[in-house]
N, C-alpha and C. Protein backbone atom coordinates (compact mmCIF):
# COMPACT_ATOMS: atom_id res chain seq x y z
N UNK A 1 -29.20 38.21 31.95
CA UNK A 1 -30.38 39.02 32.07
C UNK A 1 -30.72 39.20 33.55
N UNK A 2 -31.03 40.44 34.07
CA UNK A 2 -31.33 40.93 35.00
C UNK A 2 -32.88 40.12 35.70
N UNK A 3 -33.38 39.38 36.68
CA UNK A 3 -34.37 39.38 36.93
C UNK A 3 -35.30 40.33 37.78
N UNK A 4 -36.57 40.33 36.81
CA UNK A 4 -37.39 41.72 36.38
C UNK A 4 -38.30 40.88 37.96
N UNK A 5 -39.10 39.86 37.91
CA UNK A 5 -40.49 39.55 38.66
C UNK A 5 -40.03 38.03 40.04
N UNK A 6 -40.55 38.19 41.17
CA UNK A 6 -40.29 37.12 41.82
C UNK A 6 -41.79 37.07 42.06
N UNK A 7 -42.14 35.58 42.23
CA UNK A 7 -43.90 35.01 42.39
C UNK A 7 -42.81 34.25 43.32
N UNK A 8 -44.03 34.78 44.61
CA UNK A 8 -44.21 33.70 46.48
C UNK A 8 -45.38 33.33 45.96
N UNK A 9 -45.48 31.94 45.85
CA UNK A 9 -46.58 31.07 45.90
C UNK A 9 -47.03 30.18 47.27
N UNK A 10 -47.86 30.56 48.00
CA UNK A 10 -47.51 30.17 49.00
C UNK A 10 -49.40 28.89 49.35
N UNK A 11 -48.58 27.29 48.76
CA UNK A 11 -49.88 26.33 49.01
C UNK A 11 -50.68 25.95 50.63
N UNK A 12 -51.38 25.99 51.40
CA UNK A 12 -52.14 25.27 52.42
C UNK A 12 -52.86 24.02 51.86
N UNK A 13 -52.71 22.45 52.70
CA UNK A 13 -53.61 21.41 52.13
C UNK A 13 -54.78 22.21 52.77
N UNK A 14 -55.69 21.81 51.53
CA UNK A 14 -57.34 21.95 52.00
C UNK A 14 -57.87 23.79 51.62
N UNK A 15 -56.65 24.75 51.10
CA UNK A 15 -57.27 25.73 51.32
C UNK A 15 -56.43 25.65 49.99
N UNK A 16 -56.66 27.55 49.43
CA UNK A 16 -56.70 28.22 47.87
C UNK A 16 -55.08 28.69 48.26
N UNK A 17 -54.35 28.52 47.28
CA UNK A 17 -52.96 28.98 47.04
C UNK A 17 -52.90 31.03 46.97
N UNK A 18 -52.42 31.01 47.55
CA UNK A 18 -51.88 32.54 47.43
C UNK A 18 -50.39 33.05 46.53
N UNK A 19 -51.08 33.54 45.50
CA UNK A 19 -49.78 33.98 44.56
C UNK A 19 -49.19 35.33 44.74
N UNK A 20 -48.20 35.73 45.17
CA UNK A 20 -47.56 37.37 44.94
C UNK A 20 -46.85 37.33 44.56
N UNK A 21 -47.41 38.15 43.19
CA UNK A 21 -45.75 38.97 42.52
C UNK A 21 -45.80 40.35 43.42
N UNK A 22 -43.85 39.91 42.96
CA UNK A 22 -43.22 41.28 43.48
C UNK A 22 -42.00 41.67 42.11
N UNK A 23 -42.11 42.90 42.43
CA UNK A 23 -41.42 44.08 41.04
C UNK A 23 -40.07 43.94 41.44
N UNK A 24 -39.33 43.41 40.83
CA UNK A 24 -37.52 43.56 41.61
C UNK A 24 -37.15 44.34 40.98
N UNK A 25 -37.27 45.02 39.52
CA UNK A 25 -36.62 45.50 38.97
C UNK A 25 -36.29 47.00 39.58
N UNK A 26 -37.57 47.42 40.69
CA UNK A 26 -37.39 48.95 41.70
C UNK A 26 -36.70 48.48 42.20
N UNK A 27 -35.87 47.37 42.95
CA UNK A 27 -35.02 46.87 43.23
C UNK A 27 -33.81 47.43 43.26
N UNK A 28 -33.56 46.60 41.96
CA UNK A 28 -32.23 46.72 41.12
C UNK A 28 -31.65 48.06 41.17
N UNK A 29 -33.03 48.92 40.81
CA UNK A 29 -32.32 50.51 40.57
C UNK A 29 -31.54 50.72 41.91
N UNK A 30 -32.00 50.92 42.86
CA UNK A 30 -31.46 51.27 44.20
C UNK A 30 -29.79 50.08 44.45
N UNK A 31 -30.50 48.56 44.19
CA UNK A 31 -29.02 47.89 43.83
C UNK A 31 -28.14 48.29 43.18
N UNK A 32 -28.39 48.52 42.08
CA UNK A 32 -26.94 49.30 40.89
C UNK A 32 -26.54 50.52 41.35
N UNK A 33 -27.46 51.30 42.00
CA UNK A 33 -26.89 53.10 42.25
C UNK A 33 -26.33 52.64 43.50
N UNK A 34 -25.88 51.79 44.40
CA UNK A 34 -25.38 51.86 45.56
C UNK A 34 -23.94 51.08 45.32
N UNK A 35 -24.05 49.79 44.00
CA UNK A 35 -23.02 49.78 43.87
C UNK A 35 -21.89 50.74 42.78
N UNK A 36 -22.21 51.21 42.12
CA UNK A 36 -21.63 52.63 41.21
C UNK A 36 -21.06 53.75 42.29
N UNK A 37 -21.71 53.47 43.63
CA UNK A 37 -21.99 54.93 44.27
C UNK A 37 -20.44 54.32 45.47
N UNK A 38 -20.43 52.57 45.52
CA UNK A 38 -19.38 52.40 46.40
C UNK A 38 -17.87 52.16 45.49
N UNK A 39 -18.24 52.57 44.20
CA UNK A 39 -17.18 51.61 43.36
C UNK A 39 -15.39 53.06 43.51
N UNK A 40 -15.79 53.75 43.89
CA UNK A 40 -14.67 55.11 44.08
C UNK A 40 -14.00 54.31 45.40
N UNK A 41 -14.70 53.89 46.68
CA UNK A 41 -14.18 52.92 47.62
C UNK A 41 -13.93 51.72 47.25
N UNK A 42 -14.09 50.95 46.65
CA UNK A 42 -13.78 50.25 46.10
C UNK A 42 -12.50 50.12 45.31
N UNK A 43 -12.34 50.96 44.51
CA UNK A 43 -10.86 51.58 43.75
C UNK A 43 -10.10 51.39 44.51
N UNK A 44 -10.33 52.52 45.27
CA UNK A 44 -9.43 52.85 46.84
C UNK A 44 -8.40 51.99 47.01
N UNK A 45 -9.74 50.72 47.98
CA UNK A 45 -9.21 49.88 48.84
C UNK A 45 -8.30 48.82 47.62
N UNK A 46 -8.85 48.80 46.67
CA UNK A 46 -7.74 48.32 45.19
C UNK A 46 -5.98 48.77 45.16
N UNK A 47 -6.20 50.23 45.08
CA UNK A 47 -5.34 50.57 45.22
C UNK A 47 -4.35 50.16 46.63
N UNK A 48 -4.59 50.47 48.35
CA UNK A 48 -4.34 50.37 48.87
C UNK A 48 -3.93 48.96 48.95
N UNK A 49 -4.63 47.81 48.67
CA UNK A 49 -4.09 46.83 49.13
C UNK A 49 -3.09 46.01 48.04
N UNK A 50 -2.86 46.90 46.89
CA UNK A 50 -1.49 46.37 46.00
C UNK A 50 -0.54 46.08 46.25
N UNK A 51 0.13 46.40 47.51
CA UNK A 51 1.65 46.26 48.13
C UNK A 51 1.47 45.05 48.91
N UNK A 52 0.16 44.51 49.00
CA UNK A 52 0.12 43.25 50.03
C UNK A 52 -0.58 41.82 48.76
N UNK A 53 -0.72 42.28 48.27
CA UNK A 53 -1.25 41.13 47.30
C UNK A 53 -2.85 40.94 46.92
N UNK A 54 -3.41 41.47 47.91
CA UNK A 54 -5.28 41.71 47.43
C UNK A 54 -5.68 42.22 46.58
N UNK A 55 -5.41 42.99 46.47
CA UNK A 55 -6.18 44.13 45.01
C UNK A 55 -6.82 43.02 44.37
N UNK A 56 -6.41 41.95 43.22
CA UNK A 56 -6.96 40.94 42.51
C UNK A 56 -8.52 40.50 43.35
N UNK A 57 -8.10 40.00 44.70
CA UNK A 57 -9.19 39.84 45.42
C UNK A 57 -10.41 40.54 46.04
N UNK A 58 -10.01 42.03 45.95
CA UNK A 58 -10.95 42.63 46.38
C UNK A 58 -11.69 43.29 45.04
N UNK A 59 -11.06 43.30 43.84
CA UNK A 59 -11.37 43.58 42.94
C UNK A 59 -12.40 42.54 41.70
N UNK A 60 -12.37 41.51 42.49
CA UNK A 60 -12.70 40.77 41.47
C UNK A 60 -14.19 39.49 42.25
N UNK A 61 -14.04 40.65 43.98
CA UNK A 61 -14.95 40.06 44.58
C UNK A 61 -16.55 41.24 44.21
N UNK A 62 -15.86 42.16 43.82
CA UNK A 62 -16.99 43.25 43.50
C UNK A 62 -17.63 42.59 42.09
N UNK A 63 -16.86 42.07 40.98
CA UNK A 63 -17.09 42.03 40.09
C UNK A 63 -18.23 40.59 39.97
N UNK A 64 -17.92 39.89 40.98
CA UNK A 64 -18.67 38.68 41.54
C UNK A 64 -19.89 38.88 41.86
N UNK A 65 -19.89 40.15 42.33
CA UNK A 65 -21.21 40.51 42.74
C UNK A 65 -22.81 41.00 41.66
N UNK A 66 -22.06 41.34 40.75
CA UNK A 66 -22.78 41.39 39.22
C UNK A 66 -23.24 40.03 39.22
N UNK A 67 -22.08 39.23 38.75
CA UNK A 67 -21.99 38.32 38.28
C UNK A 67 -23.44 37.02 38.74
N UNK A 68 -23.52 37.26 40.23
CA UNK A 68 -24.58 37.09 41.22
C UNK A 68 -25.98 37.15 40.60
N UNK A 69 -25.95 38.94 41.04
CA UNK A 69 -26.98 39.15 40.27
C UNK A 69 -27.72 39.07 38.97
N UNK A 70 -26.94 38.75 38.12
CA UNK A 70 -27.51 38.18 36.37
C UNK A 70 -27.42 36.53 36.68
N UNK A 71 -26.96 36.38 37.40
CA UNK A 71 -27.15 34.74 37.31
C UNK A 71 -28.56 34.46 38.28
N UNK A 72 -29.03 35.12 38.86
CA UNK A 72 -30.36 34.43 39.79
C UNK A 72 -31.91 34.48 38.65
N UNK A 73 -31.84 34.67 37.36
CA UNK A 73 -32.91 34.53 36.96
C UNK A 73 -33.07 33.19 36.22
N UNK A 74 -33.94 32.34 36.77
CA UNK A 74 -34.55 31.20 36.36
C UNK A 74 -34.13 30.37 37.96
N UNK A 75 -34.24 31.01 39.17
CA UNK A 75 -33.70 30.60 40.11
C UNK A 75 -35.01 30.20 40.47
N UNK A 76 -35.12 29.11 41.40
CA UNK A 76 -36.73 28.45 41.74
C UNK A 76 -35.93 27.81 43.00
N UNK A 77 -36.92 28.34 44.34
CA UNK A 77 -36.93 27.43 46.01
C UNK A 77 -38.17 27.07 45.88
N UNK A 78 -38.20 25.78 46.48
CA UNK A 78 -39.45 25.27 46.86
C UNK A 78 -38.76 24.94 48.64
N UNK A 79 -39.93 25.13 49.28
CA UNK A 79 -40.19 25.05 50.80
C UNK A 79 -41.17 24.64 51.26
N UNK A 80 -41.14 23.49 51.81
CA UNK A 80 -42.46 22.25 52.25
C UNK A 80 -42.03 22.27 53.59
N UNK A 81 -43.32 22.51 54.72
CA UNK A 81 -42.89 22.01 56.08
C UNK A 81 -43.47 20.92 55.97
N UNK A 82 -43.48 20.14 56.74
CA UNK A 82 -44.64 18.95 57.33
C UNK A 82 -45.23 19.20 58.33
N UNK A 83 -45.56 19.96 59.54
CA UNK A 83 -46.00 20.16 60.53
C UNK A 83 -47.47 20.74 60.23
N UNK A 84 -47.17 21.79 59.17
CA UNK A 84 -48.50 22.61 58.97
C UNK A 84 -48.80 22.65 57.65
N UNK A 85 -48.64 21.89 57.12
CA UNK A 85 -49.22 21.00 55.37
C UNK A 85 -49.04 22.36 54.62
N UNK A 86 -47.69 23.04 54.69
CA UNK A 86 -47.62 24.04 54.07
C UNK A 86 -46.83 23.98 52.94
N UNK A 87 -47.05 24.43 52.03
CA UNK A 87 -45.62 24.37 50.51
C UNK A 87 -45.57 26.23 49.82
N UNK A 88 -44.21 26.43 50.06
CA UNK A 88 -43.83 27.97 49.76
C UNK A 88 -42.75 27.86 48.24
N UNK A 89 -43.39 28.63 47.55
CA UNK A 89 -42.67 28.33 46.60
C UNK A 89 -42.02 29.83 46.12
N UNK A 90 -41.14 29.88 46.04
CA UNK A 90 -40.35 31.09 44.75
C UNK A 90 -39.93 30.77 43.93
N UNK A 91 -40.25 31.90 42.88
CA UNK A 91 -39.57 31.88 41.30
C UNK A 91 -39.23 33.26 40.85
N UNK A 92 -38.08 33.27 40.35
CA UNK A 92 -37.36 34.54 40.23
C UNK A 92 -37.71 34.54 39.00
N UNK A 93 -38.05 35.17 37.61
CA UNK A 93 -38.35 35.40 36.61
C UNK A 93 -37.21 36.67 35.73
């Protein structure tokens, strides 16, 4: 599954947490139409590099790249400095 929502939670000690969602899924659109839009170069360089042994590799590094993207939902960073009692949190949804 594609992730649709990322929440920056971002804590201060002593002060009110700041939550932002952000929409990834306007994202995505522009992500998917750029890779559809490189996949004719992509072919290409498939084709071209058959006589040397890549094709497999360049072909299957594109396909990785999906693969990427459906795998980052339920992805969670947490980020604590100590200097400035700060805690940043993301959650990919």
């Amino acid at each position: 599954m594609i992730p649709v929502w990322m929440k920056v939670k971002v804590k201060e000690k002593g002060k009110r947490a700041v939550c932002l969602p952000l929409p990834l899924f306007l994202i995505w659109i522009i992500v998917f139409a750029l890779l559809i839009a490189v996949l004719p170069l992509i072919l290409a360089a498939v084709i071209l590099a058959f006589p040397f042994g890549y094709s497999k590799t360049i072909l299957y590094s594109y396909i990785m790249i999906y693969a990427l993207i459906f795998s980052l939902s339920g992805l969670r960073v947490d980020v604590d400095t100590k200097e400035q009692d700060k805690t940043v949190y993301i959650k990919i949804i």
